[in-house]
PDB file of N, CA and C in Angstrom:
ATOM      1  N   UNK A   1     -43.216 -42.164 -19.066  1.00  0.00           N
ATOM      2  CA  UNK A   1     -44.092 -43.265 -19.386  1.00  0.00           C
ATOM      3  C   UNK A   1     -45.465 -42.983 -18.793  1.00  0.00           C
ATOM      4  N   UNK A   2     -46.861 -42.991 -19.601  1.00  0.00           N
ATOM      5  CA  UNK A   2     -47.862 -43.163 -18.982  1.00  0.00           C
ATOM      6  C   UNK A   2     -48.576 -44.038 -18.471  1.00  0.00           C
ATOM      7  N   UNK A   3     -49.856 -43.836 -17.316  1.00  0.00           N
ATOM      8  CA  UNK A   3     -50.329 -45.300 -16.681  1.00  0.00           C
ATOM      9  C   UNK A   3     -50.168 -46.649 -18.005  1.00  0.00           C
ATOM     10  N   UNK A   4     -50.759 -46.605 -19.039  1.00  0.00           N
ATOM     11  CA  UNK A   4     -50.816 -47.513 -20.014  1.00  0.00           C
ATOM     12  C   UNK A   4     -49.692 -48.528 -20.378  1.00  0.00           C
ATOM     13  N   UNK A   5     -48.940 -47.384 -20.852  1.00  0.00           N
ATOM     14  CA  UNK A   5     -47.839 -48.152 -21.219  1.00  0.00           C
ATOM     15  C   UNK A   5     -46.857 -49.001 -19.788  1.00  0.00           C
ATOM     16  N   UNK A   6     -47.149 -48.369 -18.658  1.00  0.00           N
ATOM     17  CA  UNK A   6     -46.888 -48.808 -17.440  1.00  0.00           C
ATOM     18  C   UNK A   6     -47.150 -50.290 -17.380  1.00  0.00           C
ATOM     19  N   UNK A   7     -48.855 -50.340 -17.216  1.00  0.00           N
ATOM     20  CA  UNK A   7     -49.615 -51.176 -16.803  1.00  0.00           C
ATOM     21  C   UNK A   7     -49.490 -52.325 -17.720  1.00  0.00           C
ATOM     22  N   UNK A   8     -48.837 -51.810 -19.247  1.00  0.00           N
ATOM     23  CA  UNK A   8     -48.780 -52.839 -20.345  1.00  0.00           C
ATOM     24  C   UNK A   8     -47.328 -53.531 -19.904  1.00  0.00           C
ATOM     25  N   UNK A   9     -46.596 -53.250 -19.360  1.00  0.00           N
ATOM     26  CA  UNK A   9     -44.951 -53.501 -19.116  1.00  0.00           C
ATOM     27  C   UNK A   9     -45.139 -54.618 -17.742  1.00  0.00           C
ATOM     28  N   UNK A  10     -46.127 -54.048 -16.699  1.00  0.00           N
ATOM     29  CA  UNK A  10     -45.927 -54.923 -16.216  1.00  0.00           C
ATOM     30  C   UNK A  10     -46.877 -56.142 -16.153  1.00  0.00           C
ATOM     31  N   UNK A  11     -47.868 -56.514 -17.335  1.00  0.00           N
ATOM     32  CA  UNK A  11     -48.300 -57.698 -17.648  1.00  0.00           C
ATOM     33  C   UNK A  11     -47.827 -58.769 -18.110  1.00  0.00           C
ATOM     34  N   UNK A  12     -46.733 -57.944 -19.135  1.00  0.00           N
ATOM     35  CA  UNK A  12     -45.663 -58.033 -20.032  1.00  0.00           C
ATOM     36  C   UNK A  12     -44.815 -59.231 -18.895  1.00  0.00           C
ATOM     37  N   UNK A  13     -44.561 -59.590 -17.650  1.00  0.00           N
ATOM     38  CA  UNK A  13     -43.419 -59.899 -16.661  1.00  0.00           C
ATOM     39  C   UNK A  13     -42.093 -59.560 -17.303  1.00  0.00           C
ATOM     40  N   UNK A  14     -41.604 -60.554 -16.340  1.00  0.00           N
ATOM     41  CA  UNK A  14     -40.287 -60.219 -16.997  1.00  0.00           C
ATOM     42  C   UNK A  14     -39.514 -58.691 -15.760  1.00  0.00           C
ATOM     43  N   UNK A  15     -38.533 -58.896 -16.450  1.00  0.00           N
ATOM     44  CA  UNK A  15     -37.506 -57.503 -15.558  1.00  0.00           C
ATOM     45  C   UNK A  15     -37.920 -55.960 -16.094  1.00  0.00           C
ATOM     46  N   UNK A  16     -38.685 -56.039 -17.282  1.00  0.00           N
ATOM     47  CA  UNK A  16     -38.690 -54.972 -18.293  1.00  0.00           C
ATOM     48  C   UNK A  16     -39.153 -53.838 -16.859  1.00  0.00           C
ATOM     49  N   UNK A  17     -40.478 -54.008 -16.305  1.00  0.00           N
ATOM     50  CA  UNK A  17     -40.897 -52.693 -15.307  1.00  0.00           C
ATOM     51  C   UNK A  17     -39.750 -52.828 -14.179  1.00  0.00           C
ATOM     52  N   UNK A  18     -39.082 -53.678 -13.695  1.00  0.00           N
ATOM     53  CA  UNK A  18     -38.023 -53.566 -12.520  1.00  0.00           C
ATOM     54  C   UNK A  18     -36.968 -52.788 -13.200  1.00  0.00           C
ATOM     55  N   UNK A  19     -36.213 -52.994 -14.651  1.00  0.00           N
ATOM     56  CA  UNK A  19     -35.813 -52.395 -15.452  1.00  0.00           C
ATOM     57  C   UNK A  19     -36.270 -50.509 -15.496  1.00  0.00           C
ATOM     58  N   UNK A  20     -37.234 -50.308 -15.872  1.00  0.00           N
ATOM     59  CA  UNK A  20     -37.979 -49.089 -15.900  1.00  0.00           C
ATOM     60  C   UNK A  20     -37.521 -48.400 -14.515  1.00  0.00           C
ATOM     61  N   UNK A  21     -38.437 -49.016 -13.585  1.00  0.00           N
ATOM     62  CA  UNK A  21     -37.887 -48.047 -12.002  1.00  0.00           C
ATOM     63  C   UNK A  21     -36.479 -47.817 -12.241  1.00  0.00           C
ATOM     64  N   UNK A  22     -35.360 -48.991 -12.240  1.00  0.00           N
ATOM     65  CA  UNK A  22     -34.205 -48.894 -11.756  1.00  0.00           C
ATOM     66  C   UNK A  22     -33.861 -46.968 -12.357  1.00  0.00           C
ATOM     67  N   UNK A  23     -34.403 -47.561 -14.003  1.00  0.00           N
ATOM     68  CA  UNK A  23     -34.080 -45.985 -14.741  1.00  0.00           C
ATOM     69  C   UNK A  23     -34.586 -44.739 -14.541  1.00  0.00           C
ATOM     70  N   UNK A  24     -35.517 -44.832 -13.930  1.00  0.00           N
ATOM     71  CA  UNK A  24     -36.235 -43.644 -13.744  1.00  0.00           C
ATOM     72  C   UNK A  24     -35.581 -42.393 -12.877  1.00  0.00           C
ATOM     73  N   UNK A  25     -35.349 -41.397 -12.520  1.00  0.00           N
ATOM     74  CA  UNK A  25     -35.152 -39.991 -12.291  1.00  0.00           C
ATOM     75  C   UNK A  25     -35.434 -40.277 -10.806  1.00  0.00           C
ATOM     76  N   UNK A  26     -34.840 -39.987  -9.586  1.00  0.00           N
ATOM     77  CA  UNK A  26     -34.926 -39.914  -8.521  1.00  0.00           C
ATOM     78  C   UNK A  26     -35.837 -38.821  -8.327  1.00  0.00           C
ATOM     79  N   UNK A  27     -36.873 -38.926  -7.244  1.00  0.00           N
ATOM     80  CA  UNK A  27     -38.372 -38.070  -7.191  1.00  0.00           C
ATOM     81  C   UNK A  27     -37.857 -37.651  -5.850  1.00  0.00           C
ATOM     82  N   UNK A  28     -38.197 -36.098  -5.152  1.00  0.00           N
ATOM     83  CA  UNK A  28     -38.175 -35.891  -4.209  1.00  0.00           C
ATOM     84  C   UNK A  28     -39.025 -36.138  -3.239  1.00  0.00           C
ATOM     85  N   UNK A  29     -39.381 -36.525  -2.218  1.00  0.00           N
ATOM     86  CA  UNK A  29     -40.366 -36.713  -1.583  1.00  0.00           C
ATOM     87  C   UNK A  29     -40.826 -35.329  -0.475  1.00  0.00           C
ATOM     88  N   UNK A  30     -41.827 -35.704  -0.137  1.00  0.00           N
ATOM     89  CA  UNK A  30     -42.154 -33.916   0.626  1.00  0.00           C
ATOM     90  C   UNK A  30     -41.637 -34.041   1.876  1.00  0.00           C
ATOM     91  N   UNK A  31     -41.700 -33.109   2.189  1.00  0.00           N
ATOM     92  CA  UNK A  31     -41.101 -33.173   3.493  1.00  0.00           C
ATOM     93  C   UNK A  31     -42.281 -32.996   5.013  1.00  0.00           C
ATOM     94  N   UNK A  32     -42.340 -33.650   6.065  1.00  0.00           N
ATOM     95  CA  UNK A  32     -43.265 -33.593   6.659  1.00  0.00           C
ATOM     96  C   UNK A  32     -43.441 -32.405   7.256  1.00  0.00           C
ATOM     97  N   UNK A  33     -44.762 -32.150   7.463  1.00  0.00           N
ATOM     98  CA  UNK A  33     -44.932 -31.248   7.838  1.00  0.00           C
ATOM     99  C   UNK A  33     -44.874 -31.280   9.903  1.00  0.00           C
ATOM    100  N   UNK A  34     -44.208 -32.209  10.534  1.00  0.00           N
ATOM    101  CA  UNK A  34     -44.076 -32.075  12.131  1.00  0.00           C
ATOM    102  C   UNK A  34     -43.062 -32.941  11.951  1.00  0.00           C
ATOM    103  N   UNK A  35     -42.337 -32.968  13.260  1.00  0.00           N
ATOM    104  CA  UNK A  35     -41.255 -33.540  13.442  1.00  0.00           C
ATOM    105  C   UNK A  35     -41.578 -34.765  14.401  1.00  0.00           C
ATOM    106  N   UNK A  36     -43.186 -34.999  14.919  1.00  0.00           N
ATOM    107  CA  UNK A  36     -43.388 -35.809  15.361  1.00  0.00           C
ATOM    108  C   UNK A  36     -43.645 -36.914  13.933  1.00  0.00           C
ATOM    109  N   UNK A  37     -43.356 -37.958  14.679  1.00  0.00           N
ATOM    110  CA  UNK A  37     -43.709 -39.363  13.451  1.00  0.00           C
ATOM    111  C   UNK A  37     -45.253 -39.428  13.723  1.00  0.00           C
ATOM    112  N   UNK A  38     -46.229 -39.757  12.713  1.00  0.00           N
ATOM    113  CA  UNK A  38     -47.204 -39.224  12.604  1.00  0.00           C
ATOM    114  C   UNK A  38     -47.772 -41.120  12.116  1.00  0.00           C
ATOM    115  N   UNK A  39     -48.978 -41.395  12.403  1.00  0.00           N
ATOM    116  CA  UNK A  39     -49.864 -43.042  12.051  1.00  0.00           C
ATOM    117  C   UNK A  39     -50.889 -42.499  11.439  1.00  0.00           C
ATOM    118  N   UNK A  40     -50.932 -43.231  10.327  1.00  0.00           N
ATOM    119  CA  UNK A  40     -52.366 -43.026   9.587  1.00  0.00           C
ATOM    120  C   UNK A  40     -53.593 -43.771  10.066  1.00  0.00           C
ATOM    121  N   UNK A  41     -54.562 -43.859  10.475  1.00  0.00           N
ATOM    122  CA  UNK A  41     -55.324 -44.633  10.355  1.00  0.00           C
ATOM    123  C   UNK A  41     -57.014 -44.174   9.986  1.00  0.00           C
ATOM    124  N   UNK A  42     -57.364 -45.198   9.713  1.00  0.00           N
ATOM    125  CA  UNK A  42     -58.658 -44.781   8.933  1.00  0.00           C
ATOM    126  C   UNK A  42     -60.213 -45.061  10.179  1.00  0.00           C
ATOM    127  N   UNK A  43     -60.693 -44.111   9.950  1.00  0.00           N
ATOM    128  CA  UNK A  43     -62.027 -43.838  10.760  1.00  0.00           C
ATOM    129  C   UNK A  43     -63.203 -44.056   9.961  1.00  0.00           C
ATOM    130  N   UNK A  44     -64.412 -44.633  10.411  1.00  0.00           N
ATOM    131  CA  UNK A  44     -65.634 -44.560   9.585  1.00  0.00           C
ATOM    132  C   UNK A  44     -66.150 -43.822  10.654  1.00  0.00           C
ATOM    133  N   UNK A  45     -67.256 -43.154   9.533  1.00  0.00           N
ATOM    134  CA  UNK A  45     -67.929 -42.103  10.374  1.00  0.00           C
ATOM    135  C   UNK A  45     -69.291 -42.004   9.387  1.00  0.00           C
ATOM    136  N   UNK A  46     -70.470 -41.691  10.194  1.00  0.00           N
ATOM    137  CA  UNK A  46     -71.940 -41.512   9.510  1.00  0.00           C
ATOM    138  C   UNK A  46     -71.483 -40.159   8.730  1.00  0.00           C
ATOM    139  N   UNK A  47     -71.831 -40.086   7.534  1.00  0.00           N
ATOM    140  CA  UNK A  47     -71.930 -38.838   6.699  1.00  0.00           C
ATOM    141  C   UNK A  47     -72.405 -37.661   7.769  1.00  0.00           C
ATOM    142  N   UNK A  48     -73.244 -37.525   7.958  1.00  0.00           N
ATOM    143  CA  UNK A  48     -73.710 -36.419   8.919  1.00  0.00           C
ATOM    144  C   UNK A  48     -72.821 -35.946  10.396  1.00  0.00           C
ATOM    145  N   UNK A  49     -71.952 -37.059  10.744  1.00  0.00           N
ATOM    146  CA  UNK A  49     -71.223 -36.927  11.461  1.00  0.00           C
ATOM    147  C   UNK A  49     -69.874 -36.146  11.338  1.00  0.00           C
ATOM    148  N   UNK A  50     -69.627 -36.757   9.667  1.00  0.00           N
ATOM    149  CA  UNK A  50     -68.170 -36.159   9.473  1.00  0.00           C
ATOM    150  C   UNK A  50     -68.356 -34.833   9.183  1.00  0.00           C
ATOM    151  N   UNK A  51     -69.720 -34.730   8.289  1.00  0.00           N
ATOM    152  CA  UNK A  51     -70.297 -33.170   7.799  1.00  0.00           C
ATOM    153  C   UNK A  51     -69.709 -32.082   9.103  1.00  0.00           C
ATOM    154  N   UNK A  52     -70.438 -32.698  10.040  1.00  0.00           N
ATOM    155  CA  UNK A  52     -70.247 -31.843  11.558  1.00  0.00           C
ATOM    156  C   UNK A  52     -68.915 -31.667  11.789  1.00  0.00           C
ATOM    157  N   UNK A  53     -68.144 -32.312  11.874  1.00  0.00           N
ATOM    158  CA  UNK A  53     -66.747 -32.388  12.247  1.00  0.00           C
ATOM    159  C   UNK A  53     -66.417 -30.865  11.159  1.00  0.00           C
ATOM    160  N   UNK A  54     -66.544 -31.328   9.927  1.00  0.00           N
ATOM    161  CA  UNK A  54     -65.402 -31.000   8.429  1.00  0.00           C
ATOM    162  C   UNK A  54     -66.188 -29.474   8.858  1.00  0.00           C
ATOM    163  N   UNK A  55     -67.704 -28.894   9.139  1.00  0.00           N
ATOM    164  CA  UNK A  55     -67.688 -27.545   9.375  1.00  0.00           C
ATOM    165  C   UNK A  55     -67.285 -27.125  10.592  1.00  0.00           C
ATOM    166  N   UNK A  56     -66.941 -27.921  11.643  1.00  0.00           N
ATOM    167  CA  UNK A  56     -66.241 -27.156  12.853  1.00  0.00           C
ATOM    168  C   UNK A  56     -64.775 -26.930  12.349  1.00  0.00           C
ATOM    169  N   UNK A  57     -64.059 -28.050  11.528  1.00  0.00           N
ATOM    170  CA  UNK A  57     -62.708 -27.647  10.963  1.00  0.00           C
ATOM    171  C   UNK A  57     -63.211 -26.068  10.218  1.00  0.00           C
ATOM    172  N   UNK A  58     -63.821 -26.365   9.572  1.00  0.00           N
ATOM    173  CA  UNK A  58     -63.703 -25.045   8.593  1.00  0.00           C
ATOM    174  C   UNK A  58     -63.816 -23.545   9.416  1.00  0.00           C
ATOM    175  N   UNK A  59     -64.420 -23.789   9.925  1.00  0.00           N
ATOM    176  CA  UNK A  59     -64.853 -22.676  11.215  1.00  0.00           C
ATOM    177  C   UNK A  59     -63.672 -22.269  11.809  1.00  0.00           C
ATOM    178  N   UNK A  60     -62.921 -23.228  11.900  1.00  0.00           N
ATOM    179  CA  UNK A  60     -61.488 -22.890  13.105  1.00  0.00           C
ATOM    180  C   UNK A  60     -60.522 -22.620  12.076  1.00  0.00           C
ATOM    181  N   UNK A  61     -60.937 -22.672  10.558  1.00  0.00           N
ATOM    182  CA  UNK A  61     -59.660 -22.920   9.830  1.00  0.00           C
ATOM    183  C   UNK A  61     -58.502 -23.338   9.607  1.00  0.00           C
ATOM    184  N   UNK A  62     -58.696 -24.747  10.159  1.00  0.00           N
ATOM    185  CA  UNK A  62     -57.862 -25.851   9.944  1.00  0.00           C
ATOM    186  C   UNK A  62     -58.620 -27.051   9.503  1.00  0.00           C
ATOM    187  N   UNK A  63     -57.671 -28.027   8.927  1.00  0.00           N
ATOM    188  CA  UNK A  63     -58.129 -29.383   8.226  1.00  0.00           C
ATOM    189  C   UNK A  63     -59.272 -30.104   9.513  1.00  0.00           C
ATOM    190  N   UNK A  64     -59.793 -31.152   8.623  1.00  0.00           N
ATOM    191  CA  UNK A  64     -60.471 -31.922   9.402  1.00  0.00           C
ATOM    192  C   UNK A  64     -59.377 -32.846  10.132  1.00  0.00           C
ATOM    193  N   UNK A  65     -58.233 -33.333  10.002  1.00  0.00           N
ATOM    194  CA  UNK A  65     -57.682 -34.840  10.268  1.00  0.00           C
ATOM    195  C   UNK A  65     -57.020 -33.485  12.029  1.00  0.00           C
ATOM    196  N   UNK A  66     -56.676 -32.590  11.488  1.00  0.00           N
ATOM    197  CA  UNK A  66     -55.902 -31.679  12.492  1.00  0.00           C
ATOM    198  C   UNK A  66     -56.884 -31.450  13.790  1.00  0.00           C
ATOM    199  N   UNK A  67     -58.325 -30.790  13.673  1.00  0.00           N
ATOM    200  CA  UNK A  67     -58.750 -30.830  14.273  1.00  0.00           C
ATOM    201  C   UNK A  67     -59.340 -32.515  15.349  1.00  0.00           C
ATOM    202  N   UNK A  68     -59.904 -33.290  14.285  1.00  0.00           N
ATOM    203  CA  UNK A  68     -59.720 -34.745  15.295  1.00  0.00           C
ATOM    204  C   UNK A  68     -58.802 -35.248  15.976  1.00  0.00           C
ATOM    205  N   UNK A  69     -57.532 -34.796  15.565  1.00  0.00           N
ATOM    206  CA  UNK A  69     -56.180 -34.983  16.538  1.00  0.00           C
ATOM    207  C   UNK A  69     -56.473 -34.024  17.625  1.00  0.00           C
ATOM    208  N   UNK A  70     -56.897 -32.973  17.846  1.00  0.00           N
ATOM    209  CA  UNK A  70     -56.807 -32.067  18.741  1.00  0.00           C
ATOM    210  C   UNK A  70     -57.596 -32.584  19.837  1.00  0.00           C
ATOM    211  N   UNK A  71     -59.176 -33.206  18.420  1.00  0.00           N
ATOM    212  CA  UNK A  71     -60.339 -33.638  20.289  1.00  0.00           C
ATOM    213  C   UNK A  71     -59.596 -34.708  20.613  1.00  0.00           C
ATOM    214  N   UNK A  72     -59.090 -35.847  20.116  1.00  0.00           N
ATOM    215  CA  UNK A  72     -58.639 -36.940  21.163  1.00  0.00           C
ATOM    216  C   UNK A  72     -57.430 -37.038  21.663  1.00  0.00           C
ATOM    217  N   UNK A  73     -56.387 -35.451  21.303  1.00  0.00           N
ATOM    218  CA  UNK A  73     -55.111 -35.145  22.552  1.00  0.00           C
ATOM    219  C   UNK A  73     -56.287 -34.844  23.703  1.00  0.00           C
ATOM    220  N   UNK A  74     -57.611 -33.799  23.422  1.00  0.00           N
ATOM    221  CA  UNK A  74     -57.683 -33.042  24.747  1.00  0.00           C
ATOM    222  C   UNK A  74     -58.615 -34.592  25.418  1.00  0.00           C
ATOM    223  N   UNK A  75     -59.596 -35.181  24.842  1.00  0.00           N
ATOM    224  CA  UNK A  75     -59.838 -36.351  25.515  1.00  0.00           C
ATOM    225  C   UNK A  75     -59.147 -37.405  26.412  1.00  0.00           C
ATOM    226  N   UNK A  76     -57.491 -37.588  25.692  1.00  0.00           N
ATOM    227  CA  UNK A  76     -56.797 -38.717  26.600  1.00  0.00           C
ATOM    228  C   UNK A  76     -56.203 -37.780  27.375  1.00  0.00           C
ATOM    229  N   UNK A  77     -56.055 -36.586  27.808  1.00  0.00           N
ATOM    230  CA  UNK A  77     -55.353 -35.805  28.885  1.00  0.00           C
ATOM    231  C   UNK A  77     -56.138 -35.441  29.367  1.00  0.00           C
ATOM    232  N   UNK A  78     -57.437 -35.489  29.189  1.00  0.00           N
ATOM    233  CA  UNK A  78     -58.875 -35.488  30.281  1.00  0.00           C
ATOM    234  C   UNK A  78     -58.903 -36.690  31.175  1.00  0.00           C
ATOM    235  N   UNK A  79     -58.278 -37.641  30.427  1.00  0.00           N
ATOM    236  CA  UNK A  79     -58.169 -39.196  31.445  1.00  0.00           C
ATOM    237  C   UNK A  79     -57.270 -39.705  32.285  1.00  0.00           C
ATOM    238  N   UNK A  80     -56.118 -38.560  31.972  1.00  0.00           N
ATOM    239  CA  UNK A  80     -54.791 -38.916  32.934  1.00  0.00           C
ATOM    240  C   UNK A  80     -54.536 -37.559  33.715  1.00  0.00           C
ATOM    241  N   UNK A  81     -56.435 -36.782  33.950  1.00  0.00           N
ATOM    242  CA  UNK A  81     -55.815 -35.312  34.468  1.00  0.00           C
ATOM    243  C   UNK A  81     -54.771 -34.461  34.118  1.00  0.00           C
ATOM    244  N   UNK A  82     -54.432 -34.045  32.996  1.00  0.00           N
ATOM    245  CA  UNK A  82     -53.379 -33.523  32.537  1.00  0.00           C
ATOM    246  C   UNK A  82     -54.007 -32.513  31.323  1.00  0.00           C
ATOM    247  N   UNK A  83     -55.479 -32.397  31.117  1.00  0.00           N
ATOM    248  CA  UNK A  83     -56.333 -31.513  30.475  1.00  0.00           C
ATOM    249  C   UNK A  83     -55.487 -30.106  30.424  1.00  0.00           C
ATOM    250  N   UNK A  84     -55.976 -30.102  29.024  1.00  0.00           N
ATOM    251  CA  UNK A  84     -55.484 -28.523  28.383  1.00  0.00           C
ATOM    252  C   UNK A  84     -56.734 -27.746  28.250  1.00  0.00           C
ATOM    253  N   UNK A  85     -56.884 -26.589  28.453  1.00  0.00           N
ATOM    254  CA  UNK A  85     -58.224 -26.060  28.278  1.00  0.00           C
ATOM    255  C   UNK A  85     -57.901 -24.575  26.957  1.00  0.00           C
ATOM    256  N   UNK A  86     -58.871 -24.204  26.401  1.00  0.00           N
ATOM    257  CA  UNK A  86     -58.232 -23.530  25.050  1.00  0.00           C
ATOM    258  C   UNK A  86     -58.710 -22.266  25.968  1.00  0.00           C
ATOM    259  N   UNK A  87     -57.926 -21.119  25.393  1.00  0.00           N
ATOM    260  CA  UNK A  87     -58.479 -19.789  26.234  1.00  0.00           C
ATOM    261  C   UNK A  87     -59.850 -19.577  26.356  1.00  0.00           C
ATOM    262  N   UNK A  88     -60.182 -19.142  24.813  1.00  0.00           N
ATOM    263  CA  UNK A  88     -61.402 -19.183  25.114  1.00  0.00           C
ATOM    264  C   UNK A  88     -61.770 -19.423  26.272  1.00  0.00           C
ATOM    265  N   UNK A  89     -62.471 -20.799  25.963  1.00  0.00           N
ATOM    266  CA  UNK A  89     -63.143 -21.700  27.470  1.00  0.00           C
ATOM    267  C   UNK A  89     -62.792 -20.916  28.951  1.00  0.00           C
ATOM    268  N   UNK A  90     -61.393 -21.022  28.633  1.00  0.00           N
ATOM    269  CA  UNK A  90     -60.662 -19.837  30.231  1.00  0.00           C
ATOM    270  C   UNK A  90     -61.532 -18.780  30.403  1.00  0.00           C
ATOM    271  N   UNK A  91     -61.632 -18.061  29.111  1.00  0.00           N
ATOM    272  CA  UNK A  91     -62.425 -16.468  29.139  1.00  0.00           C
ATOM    273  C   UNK A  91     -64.042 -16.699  29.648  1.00  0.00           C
ATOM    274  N   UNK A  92     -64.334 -17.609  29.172  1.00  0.00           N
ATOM    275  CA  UNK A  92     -66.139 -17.608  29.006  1.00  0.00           C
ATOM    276  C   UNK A  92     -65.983 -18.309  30.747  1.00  0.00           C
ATOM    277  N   UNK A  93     -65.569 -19.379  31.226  1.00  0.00           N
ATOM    278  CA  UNK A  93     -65.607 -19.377  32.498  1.00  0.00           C
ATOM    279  C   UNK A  93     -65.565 -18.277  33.422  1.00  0.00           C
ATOM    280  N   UNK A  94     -64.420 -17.315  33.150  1.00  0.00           N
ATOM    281  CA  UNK A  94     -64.130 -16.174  34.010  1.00  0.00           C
ATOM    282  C   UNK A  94     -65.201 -15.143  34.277  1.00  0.00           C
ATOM    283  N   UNK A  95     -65.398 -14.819  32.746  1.00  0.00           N
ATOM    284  CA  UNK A  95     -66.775 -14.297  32.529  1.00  0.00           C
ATOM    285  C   UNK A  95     -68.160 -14.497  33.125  1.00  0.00           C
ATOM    286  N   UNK A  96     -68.294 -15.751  33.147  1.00  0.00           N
ATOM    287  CA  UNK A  96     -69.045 -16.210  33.731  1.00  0.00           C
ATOM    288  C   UNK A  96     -69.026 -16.404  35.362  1.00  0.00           C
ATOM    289  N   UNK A  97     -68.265 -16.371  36.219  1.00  0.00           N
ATOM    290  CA  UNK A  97     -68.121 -16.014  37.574  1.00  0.00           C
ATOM    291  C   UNK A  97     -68.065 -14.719  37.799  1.00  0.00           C
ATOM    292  N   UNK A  98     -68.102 -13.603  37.117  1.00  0.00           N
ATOM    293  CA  UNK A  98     -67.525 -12.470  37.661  1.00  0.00           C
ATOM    294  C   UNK A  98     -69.239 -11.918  36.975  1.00  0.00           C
ATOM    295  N   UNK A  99     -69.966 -12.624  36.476  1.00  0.00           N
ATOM    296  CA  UNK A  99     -71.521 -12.248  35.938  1.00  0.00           C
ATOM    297  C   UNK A  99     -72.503 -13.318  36.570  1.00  0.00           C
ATOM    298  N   UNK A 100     -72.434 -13.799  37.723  1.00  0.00           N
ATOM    299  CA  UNK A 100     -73.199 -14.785  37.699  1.00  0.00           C
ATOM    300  C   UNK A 100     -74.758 -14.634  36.991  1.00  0.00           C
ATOM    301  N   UNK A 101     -75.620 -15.545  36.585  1.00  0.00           N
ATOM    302  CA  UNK A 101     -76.982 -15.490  36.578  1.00  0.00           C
ATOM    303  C   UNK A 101     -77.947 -15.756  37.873  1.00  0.00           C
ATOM    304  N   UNK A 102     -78.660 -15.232  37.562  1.00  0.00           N
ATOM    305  CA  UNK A 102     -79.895 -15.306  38.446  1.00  0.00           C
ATOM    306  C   UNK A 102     -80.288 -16.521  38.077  1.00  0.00           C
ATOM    307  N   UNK A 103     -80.539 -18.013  39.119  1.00  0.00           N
ATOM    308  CA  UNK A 103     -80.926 -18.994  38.628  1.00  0.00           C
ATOM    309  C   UNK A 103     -82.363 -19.020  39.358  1.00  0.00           C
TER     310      UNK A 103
END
């Protein structure tokens, strides 16, 4: 059945579209991708803001929603001292003590 004839069935009342589902073909659903239970919620953000975000995702080559999960795990474990630091960061610190600058 297409949207139309859908949308015509259920103007129509009646059981006819409760009818329809009952018949319809069992659909698989996807399967998640983590085994953690996962909350949607929705963010507004200034265009220029998200721009920034969506090319640091791209950069790291991962999604945008993946990477914003990442800054506000490492943000709330910045607040209960329990901070993760990414190597990197490890490296460029190290680096940076073992080169000091001339200030």
């Amino acid at each position: 059945m297409n949207r139309h004839d859908a949308t015509k069935h259920f103007h129509e009342g009646g059981d006819r579209l409760a009818d329809l589902i009952d018949d319809a073909a069992p659909v698989e659903l996807p399967t998640p991708d983590t085994d953690v239970p996962m909350v949607s919620r929705s963010v507004r953000l200034p265009v220029e803001t998200y721009e920034r975000v969506r090319a640091a995702a791209d950069a790291r080559g991962i999604g945008v929603t993946t990477l914003m999960r990442q800054w506000i795990e490492a943000g709330l474990a910045d607040l209960d001292d329990s901070a993760t630091v990414s190597l990197a960061d490890v490296r460029r610190a190290l680096a940076a003590l073992a080169h000091p600058t001339a200030a």
